[in-house]
PDB file of N, CA and C in Angstrom:
ATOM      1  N   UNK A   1     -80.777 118.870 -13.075  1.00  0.00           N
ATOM      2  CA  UNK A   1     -81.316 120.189 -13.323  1.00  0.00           C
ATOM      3  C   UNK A   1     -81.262 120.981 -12.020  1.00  0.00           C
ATOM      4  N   UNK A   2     -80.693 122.512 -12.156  1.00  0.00           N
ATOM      5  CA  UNK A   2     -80.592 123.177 -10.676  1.00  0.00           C
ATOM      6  C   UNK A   2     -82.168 123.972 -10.830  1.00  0.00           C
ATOM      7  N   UNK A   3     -82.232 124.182 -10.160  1.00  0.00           N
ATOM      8  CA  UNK A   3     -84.111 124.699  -9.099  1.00  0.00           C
ATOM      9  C   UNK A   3     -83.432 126.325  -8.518  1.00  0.00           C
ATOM     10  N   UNK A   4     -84.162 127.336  -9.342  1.00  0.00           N
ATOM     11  CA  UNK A   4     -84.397 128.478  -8.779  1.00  0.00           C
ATOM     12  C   UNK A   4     -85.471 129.011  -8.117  1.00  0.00           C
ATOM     13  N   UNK A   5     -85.784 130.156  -7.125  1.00  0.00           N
ATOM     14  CA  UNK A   5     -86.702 130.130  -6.803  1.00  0.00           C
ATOM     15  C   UNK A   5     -87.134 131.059  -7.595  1.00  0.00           C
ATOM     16  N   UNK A   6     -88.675 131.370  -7.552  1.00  0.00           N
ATOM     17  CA  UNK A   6     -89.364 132.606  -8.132  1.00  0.00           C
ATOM     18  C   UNK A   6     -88.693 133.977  -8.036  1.00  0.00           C
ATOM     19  N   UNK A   7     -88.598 134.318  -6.853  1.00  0.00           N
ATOM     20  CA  UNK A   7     -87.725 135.684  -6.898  1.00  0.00           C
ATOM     21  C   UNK A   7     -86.510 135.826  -7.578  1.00  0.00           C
ATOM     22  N   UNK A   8     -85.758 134.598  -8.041  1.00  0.00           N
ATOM     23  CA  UNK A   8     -84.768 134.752  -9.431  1.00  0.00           C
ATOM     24  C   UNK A   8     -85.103 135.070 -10.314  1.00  0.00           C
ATOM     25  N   UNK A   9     -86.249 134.440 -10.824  1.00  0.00           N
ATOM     26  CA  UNK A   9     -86.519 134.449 -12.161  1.00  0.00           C
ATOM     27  C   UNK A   9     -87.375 135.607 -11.966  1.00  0.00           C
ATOM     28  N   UNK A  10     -88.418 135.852 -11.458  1.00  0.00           N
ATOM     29  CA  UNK A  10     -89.312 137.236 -11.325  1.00  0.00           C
ATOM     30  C   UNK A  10     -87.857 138.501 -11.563  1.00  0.00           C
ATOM     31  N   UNK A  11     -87.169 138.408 -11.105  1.00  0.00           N
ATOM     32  CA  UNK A  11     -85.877 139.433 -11.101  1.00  0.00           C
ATOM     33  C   UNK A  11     -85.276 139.655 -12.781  1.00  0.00           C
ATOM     34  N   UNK A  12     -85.725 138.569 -13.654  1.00  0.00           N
ATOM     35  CA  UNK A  12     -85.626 139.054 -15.477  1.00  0.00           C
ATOM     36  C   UNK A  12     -86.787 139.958 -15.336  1.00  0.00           C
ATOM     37  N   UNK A  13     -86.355 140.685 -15.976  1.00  0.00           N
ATOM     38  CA  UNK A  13     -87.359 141.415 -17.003  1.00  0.00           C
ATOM     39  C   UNK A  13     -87.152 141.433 -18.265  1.00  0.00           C
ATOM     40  N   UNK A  14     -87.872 140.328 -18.956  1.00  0.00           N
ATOM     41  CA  UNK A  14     -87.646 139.842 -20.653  1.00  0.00           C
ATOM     42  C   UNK A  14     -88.962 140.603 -21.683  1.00  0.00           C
ATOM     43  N   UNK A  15     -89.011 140.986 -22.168  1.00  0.00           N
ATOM     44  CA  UNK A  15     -89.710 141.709 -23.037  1.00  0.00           C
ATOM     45  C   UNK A  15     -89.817 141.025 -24.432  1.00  0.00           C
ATOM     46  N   UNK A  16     -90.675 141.634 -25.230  1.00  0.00           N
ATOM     47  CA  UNK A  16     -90.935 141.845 -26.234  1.00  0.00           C
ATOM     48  C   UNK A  16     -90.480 142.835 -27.241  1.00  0.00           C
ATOM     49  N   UNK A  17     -89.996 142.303 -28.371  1.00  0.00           N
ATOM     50  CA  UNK A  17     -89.787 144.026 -29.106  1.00  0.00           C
ATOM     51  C   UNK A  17     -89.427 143.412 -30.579  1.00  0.00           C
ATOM     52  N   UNK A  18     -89.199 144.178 -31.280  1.00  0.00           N
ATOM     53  CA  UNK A  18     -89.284 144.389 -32.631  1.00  0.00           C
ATOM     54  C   UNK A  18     -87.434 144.977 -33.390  1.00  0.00           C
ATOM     55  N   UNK A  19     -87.336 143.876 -34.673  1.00  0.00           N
ATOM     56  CA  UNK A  19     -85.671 144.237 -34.868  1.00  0.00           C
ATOM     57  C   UNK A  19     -86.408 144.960 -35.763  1.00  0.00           C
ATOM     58  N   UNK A  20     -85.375 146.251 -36.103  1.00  0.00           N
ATOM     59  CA  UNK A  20     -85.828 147.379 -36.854  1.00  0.00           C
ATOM     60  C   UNK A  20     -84.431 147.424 -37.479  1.00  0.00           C
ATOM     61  N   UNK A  21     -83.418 147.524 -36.936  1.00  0.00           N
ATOM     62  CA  UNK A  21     -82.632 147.518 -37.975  1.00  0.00           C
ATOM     63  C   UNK A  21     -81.172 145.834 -37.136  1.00  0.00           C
ATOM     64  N   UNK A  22     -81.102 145.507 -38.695  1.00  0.00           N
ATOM     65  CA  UNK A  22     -79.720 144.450 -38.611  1.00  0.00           C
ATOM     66  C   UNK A  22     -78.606 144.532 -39.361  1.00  0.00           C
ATOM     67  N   UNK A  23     -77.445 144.334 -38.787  1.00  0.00           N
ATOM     68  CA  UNK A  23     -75.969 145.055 -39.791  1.00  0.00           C
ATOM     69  C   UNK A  23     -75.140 144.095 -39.181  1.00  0.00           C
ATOM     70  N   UNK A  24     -74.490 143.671 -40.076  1.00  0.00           N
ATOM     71  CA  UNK A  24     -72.862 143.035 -39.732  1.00  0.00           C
ATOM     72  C   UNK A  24     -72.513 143.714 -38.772  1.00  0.00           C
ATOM     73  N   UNK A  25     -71.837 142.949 -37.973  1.00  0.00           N
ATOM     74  CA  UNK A  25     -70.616 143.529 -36.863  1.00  0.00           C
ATOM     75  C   UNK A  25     -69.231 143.366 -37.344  1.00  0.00           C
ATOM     76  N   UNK A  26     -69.061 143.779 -38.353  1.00  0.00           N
ATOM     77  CA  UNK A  26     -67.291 143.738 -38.861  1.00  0.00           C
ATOM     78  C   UNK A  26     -66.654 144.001 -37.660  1.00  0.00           C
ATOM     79  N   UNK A  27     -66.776 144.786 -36.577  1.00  0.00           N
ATOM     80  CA  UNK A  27     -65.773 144.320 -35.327  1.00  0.00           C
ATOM     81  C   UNK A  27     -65.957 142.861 -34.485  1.00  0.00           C
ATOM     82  N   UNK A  28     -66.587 142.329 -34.716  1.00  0.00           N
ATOM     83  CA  UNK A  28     -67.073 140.981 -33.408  1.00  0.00           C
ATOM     84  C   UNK A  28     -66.019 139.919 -34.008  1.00  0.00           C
ATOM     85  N   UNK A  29     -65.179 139.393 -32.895  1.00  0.00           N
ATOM     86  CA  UNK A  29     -64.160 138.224 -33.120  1.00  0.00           C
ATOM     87  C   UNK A  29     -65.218 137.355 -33.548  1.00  0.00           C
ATOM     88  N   UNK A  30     -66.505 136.925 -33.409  1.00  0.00           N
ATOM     89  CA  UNK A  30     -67.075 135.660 -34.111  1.00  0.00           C
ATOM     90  C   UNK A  30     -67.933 136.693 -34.904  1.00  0.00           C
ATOM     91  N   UNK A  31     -68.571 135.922 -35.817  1.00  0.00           N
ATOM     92  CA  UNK A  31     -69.339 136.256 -36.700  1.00  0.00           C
ATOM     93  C   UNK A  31     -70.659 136.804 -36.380  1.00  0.00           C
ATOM     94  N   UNK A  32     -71.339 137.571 -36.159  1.00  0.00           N
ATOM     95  CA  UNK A  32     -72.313 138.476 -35.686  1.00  0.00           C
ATOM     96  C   UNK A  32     -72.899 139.551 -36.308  1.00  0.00           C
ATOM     97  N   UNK A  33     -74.057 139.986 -35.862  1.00  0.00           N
ATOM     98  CA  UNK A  33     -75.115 141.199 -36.239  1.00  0.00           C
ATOM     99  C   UNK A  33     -75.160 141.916 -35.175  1.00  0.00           C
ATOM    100  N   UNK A  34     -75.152 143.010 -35.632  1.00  0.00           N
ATOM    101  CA  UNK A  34     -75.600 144.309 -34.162  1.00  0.00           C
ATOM    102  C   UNK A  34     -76.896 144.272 -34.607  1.00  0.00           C
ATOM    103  N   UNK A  35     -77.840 144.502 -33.620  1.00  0.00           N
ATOM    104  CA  UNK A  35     -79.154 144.474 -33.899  1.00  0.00           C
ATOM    105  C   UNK A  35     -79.830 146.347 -32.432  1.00  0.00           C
ATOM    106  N   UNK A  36     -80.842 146.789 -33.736  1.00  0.00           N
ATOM    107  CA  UNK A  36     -81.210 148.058 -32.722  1.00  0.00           C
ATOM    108  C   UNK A  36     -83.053 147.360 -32.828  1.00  0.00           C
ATOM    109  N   UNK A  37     -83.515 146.808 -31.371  1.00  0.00           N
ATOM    110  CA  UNK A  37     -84.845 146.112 -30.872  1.00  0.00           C
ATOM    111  C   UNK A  37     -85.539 147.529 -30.535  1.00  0.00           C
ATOM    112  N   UNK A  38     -86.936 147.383 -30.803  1.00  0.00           N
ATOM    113  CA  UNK A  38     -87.939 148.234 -30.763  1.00  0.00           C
ATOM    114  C   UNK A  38     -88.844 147.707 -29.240  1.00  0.00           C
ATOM    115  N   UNK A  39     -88.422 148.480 -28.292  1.00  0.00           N
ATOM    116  CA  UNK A  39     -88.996 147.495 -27.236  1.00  0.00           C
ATOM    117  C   UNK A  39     -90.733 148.557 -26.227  1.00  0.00           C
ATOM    118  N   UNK A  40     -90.792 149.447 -27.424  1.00  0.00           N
ATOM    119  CA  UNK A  40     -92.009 150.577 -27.221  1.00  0.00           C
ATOM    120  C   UNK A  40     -91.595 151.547 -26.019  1.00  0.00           C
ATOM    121  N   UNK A  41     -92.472 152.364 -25.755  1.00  0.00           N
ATOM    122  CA  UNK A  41     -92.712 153.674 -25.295  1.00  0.00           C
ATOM    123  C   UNK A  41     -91.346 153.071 -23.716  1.00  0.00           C
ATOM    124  N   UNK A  42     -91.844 152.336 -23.412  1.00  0.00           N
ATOM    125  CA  UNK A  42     -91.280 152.074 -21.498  1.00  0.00           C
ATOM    126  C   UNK A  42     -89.637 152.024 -21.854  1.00  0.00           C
ATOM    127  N   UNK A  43     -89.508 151.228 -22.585  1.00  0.00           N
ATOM    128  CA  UNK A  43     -88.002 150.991 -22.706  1.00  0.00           C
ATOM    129  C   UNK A  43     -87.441 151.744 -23.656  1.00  0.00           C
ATOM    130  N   UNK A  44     -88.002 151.689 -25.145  1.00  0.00           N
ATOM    131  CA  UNK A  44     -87.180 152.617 -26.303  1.00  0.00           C
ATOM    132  C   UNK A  44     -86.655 151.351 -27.025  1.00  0.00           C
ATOM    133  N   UNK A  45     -85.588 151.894 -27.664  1.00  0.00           N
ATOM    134  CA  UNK A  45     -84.813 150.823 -28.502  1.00  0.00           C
ATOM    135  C   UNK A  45     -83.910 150.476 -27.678  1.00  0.00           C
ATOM    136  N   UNK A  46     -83.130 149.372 -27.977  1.00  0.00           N
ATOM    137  CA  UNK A  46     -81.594 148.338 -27.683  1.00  0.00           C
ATOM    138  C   UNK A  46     -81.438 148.207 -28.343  1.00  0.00           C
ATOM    139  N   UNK A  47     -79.928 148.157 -28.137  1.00  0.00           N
ATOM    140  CA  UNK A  47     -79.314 147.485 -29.038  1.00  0.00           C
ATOM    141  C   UNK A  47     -78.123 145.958 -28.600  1.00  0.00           C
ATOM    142  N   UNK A  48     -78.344 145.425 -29.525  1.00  0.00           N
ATOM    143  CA  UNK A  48     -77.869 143.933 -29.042  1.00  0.00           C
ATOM    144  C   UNK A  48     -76.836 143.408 -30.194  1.00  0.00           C
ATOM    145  N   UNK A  49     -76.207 142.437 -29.654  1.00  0.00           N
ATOM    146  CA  UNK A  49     -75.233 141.550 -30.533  1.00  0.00           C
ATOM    147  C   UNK A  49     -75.561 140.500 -30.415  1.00  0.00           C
ATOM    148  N   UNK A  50     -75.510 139.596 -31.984  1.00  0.00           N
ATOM    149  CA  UNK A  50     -76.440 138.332 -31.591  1.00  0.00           C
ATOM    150  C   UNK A  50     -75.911 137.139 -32.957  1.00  0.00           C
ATOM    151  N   UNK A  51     -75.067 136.167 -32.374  1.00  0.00           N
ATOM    152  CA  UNK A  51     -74.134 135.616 -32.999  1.00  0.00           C
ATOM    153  C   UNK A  51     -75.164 134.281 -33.535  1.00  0.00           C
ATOM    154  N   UNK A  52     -75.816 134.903 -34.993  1.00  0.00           N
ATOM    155  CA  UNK A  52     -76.902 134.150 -35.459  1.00  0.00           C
ATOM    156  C   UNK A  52     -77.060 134.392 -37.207  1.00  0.00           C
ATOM    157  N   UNK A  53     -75.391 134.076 -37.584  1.00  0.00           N
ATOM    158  CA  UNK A  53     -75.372 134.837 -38.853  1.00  0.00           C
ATOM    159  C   UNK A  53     -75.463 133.606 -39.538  1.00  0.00           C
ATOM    160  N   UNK A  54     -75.371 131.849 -38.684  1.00  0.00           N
ATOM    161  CA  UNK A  54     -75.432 131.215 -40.065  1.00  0.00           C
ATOM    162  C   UNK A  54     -77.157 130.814 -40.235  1.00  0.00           C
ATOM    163  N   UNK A  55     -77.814 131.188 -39.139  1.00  0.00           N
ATOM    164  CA  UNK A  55     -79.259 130.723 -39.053  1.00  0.00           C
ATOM    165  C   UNK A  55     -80.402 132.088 -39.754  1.00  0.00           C
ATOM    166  N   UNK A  56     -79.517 132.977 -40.302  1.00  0.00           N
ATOM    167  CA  UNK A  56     -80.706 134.123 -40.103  1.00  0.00           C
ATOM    168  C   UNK A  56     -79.406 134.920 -41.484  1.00  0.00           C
ATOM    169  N   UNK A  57     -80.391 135.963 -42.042  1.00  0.00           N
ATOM    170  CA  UNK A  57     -79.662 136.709 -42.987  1.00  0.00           C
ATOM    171  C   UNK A  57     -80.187 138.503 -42.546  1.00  0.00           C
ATOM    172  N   UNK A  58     -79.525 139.497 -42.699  1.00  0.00           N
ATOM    173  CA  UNK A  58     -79.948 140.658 -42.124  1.00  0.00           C
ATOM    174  C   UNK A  58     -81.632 140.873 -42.401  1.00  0.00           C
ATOM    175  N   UNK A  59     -82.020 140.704 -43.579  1.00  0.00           N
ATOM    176  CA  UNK A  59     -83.168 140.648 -44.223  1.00  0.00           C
ATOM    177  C   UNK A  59     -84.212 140.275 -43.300  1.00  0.00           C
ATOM    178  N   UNK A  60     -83.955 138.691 -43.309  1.00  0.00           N
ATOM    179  CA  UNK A  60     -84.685 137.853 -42.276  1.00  0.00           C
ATOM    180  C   UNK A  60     -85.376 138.458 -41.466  1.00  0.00           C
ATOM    181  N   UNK A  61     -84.101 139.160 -40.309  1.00  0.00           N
ATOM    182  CA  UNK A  61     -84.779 139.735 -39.173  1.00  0.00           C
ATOM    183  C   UNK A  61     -85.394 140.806 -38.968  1.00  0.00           C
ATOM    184  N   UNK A  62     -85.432 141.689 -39.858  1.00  0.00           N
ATOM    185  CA  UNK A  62     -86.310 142.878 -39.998  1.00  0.00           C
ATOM    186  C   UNK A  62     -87.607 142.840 -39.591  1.00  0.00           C
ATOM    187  N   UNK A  63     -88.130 143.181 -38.558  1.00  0.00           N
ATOM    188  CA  UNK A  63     -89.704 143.098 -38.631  1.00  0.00           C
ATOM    189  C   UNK A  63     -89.843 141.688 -37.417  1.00  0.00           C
ATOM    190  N   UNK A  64     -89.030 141.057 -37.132  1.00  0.00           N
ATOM    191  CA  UNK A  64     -89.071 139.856 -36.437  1.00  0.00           C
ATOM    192  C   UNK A  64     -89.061 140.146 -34.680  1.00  0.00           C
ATOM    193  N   UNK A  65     -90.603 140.052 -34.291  1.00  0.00           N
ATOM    194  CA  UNK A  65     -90.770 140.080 -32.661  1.00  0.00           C
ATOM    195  C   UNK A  65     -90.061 139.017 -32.225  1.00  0.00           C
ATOM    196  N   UNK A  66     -89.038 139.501 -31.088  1.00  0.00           N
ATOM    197  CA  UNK A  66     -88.590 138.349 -30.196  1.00  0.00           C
ATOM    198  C   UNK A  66     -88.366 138.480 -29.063  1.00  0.00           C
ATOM    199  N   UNK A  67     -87.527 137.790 -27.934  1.00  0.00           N
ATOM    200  CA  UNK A  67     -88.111 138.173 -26.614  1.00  0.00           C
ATOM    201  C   UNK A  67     -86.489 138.365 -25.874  1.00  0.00           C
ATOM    202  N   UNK A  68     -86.392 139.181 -25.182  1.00  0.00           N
ATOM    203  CA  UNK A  68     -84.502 139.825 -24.950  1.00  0.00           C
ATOM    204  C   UNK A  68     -85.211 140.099 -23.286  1.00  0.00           C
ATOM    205  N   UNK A  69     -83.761 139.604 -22.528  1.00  0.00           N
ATOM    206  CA  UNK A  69     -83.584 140.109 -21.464  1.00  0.00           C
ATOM    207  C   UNK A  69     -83.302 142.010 -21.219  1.00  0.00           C
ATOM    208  N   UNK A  70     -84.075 142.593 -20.798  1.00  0.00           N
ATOM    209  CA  UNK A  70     -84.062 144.525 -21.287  1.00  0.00           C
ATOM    210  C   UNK A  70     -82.707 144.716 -19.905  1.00  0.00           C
ATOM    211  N   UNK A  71     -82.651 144.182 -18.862  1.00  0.00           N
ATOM    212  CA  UNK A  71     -82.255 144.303 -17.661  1.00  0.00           C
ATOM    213  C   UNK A  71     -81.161 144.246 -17.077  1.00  0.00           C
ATOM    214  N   UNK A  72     -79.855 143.244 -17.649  1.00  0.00           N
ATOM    215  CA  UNK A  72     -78.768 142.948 -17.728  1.00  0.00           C
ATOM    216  C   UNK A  72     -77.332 144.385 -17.692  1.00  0.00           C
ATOM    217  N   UNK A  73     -77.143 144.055 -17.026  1.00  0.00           N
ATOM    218  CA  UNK A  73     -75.986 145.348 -17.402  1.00  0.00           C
ATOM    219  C   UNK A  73     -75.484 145.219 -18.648  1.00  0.00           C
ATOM    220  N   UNK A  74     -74.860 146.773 -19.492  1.00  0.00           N
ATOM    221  CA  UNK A  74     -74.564 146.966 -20.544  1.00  0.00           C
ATOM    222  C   UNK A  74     -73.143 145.999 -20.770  1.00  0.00           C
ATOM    223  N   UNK A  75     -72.799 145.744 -21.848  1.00  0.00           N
ATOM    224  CA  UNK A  75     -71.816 144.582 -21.951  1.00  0.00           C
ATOM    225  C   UNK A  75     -71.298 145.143 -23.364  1.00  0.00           C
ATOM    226  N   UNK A  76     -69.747 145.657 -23.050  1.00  0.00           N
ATOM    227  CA  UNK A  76     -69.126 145.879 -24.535  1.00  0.00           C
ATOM    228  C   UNK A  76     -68.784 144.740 -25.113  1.00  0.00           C
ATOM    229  N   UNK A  77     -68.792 144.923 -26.395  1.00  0.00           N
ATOM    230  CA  UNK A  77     -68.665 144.116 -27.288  1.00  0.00           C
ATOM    231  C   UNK A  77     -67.813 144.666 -28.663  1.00  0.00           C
ATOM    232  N   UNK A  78     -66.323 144.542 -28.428  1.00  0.00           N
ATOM    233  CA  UNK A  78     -65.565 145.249 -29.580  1.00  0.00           C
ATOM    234  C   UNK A  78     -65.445 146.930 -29.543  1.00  0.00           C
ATOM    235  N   UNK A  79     -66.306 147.400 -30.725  1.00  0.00           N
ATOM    236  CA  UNK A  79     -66.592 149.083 -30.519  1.00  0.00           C
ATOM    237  C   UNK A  79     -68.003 149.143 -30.318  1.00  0.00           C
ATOM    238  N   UNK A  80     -68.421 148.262 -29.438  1.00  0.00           N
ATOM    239  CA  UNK A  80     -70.243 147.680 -29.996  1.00  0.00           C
ATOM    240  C   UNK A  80     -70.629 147.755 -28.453  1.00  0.00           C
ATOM    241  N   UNK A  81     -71.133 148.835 -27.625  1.00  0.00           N
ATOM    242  CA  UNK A  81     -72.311 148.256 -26.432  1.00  0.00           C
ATOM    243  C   UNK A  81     -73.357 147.453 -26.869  1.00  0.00           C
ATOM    244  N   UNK A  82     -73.880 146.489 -26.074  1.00  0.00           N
ATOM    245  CA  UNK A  82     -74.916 145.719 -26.421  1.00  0.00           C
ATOM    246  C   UNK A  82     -75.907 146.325 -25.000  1.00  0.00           C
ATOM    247  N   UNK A  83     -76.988 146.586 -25.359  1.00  0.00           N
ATOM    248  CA  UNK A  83     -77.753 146.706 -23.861  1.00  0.00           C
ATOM    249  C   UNK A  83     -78.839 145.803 -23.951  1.00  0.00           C
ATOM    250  N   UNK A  84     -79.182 144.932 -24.466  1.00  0.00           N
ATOM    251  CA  UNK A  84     -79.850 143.598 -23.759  1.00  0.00           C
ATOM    252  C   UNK A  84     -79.583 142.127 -24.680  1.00  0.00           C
ATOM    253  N   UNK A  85     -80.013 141.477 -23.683  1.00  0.00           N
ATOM    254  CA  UNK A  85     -79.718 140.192 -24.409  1.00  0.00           C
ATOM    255  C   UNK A  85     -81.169 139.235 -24.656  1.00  0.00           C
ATOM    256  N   UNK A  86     -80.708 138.568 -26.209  1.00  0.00           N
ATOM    257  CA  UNK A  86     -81.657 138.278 -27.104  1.00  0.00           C
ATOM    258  C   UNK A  86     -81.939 137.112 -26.834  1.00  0.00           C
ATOM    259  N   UNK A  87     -82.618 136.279 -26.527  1.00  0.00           N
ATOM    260  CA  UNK A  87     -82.828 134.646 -26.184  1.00  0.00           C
ATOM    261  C   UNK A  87     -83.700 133.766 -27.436  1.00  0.00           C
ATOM    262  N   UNK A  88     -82.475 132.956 -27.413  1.00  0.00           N
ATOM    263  CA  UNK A  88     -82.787 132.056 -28.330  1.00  0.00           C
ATOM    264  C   UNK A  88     -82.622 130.504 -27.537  1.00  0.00           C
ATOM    265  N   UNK A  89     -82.815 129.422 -28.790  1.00  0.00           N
ATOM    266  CA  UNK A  89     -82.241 128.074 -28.656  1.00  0.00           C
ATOM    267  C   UNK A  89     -81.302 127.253 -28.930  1.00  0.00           C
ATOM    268  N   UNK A  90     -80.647 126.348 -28.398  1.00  0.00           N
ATOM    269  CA  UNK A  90     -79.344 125.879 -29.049  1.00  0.00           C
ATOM    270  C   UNK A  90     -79.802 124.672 -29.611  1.00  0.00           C
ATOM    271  N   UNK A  91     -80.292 124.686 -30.792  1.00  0.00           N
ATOM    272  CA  UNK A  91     -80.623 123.445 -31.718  1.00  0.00           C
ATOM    273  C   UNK A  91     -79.360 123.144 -32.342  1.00  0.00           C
ATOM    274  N   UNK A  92     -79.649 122.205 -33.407  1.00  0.00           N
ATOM    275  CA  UNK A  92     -78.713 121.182 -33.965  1.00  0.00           C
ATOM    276  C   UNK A  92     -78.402 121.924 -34.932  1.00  0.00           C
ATOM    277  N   UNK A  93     -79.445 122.798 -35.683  1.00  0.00           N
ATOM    278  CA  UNK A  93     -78.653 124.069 -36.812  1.00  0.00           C
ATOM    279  C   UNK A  93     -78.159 125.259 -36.580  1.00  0.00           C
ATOM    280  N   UNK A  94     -77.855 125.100 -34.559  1.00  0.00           N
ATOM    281  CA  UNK A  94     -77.270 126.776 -34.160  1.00  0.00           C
ATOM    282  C   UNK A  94     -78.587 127.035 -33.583  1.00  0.00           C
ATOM    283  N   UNK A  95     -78.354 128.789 -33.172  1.00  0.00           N
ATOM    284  CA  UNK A  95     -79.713 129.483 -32.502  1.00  0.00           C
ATOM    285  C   UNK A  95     -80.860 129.702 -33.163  1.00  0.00           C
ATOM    286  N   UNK A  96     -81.647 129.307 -32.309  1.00  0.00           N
ATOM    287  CA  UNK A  96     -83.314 130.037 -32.589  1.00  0.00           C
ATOM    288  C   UNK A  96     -83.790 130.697 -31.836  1.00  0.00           C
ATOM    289  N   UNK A  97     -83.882 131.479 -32.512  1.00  0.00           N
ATOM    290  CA  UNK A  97     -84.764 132.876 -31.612  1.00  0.00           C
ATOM    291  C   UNK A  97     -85.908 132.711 -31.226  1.00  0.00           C
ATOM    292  N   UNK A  98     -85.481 133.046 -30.171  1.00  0.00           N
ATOM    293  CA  UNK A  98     -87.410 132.886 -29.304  1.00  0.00           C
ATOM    294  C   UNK A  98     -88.514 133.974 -29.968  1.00  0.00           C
ATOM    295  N   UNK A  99     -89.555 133.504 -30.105  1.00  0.00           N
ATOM    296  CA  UNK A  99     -90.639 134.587 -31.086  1.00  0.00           C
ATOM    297  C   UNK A  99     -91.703 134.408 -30.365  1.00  0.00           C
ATOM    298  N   UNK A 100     -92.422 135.654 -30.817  1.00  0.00           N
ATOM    299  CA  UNK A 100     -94.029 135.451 -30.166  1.00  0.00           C
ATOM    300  C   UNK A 100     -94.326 134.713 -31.474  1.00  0.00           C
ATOM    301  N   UNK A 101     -95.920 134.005 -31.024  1.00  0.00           N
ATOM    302  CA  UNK A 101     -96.785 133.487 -32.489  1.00  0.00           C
ATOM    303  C   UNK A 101     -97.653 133.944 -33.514  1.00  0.00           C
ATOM    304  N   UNK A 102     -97.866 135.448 -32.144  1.00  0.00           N
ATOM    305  CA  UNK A 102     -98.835 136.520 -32.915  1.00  0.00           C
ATOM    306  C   UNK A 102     -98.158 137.683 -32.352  1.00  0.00           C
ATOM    307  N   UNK A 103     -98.562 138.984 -33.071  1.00  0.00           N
ATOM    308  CA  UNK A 103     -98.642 139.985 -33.056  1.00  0.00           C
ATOM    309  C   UNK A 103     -98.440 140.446 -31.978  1.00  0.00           C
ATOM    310  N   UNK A 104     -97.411 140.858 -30.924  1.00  0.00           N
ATOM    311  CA  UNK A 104     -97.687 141.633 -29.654  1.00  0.00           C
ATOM    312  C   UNK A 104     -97.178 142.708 -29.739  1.00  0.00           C
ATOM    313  N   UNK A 105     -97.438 143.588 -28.763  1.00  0.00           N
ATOM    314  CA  UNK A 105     -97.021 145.058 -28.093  1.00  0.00           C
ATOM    315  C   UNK A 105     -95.717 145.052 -27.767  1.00  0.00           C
ATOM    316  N   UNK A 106     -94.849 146.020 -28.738  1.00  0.00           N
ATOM    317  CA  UNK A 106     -93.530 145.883 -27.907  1.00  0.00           C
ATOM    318  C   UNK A 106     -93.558 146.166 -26.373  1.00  0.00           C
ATOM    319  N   UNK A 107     -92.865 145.650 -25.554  1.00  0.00           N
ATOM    320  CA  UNK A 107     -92.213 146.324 -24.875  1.00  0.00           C
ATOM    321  C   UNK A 107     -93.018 145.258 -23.557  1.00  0.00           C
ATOM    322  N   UNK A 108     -94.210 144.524 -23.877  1.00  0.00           N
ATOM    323  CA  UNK A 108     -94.904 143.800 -23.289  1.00  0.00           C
ATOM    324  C   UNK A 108     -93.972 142.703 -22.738  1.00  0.00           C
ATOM    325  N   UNK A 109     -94.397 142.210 -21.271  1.00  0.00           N
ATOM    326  CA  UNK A 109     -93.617 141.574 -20.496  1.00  0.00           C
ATOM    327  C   UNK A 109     -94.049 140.214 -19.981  1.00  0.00           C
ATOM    328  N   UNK A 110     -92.787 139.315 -20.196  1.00  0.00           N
ATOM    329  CA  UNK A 110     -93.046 137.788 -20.182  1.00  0.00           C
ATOM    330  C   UNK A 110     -93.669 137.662 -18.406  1.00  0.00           C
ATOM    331  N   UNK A 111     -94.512 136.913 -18.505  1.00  0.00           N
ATOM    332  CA  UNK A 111     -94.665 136.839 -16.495  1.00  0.00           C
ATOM    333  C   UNK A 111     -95.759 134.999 -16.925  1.00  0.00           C
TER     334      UNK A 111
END
């Protein structure tokens, strides 16, 4: 396992936020959703690409708090900017999305 120090990781700024809307990416060479995250007043919305179509259905994620890097430079994707990235897990059935357990404030920050 490699060892970062604090000032790496203090240097994410991962948030909280809310999928409000999910749509096929008919442009993405793999199979994917564009997703527009509700990340409140500080940040606004993102939008992200998030290759989680056999674990999740558009439906699914509606309404689903999860926790995205806000900070990352913008990264095209096809005809698709993505401006943050969504963190999940690499289990044995594909990704899982990282979630809060309760109810939080978008836009609220992991520390």
């Amino acid at each position: 396992m490699n060892t970062v120090d604090y000032s790496n990781f203090s240097s994410l700024d991962i948030r909280v936020g809310t999928i409000i809307i999910a749509e096929w990416f008919d442009g993405a060479r793999n199979p994917s959703f564009k997703l527009q995250i509700n990340f409140g007043e500080e940040i606004g919305m993102l939008k992200s690409s998030a290759q989680i179509t056999e674990e999740y259905s558009t439906h699914d994620l509606i309404g689903k708090q999860i926790l995205a890097v806000v900070n990352f430079p913008k990264k095209q994707i096809a005809n698709f900017m993505s401006e943050c990235l969504v963190l999940g897990v690499y289990g044995n059935e594909g990704v899982v999305l990282l979630q809060t357990d309760k109810q939080c404030e978008n836009g609220q920050k992991v520390g």
